[in-house]
Protein backbone atom coordinates (compact mmCIF):
# COMPACT_ATOMS: atom_id res chain seq x y z
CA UNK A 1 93.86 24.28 80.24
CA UNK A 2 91.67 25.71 77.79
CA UNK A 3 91.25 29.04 80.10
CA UNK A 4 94.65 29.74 80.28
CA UNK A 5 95.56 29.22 76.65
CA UNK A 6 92.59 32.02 76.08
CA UNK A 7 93.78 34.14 78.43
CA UNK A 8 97.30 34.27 77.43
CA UNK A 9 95.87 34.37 73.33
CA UNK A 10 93.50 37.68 74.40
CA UNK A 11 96.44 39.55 76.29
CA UNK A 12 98.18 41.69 73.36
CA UNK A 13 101.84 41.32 73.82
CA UNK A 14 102.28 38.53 75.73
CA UNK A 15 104.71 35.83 74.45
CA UNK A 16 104.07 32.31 75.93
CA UNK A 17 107.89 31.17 75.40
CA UNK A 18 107.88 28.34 77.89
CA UNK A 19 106.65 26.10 80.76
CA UNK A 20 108.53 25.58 83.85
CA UNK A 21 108.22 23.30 86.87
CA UNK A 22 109.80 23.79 90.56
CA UNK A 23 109.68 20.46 92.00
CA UNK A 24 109.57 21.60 95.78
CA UNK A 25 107.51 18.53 96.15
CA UNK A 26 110.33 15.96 95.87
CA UNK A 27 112.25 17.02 98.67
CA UNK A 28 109.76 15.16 101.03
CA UNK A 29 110.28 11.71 99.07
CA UNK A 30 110.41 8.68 101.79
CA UNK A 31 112.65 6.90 99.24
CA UNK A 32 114.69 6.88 95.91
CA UNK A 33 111.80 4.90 94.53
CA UNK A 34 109.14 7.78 95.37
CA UNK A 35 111.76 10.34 94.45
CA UNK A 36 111.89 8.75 90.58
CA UNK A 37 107.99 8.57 90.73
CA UNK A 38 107.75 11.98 91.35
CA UNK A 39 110.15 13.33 89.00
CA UNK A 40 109.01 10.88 86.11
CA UNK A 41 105.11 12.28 86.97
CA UNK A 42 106.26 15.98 86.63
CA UNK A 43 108.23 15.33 83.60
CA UNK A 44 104.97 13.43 82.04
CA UNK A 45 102.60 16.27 82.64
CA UNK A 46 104.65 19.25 81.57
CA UNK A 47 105.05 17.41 78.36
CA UNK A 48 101.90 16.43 78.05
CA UNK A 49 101.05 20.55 78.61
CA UNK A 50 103.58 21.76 76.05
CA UNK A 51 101.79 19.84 73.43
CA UNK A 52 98.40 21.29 74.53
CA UNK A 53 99.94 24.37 74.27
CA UNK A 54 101.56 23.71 71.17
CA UNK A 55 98.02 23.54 69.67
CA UNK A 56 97.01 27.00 70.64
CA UNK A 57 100.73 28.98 69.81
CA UNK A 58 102.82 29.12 66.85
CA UNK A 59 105.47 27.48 68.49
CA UNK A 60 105.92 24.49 70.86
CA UNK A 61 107.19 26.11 74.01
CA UNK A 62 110.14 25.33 75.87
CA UNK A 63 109.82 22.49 79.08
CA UNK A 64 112.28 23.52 81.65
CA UNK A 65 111.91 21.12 85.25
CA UNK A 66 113.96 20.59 88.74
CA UNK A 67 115.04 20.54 92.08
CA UNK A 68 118.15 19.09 93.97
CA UNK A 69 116.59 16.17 94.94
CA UNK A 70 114.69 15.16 91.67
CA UNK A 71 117.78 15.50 89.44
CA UNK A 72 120.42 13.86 92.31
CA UNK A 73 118.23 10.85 91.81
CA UNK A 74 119.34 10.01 87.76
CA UNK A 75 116.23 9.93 86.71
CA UNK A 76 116.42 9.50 82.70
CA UNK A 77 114.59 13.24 80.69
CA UNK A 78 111.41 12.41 78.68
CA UNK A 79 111.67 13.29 74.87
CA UNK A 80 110.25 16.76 75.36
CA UNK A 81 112.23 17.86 78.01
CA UNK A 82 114.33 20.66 76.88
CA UNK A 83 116.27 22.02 80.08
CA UNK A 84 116.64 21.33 83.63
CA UNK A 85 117.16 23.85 86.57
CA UNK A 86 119.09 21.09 89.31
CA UNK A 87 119.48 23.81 91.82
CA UNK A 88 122.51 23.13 94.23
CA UNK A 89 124.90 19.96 94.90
């Protein structure tokens, strides 16, 4: 993490306003079970980025997650979640 926070501080003009997360990797879930895993996992470590990020900016930065499958499956939002991108129904 540290080289990208460094490399986003040195380029002049660049505005870190958020972190977002395709989860393409929950549409091969063998069950609703694995499905919440998944989604629960993602949600965990884009949090847990923001705040590293959060550390190195002015500004916590927005946490935007999703797919079809990972939303369909009800899965509660962390605190620190701020939008989700369900795709299609």
């Amino acid at each position: 993490m540290p080289s990208f926070t460094s490399w986003a501080r040195e380029r002049q003009g660049v505005a870190l306003q958020g972190l977002y997360a395709y989860e393409g990797f929950t549409y091969d879930v063998p069950d609703r079970a694995a499905l919440h895993e998944r989604h629960l996992a993602a949600q965990r470590t884009l949090v847990e980025l923001a705040a590293v990020v959060a550390s190195t900016f002015p500004a916590r930065p927005i946490v935007s997650l999703g797919s079809t499958p990972s939303l369909s499956a009800e899965v509660p939002l962390l605190d620190g979640v701020d939008e989700i991108r369900p795709g299609t129904y």
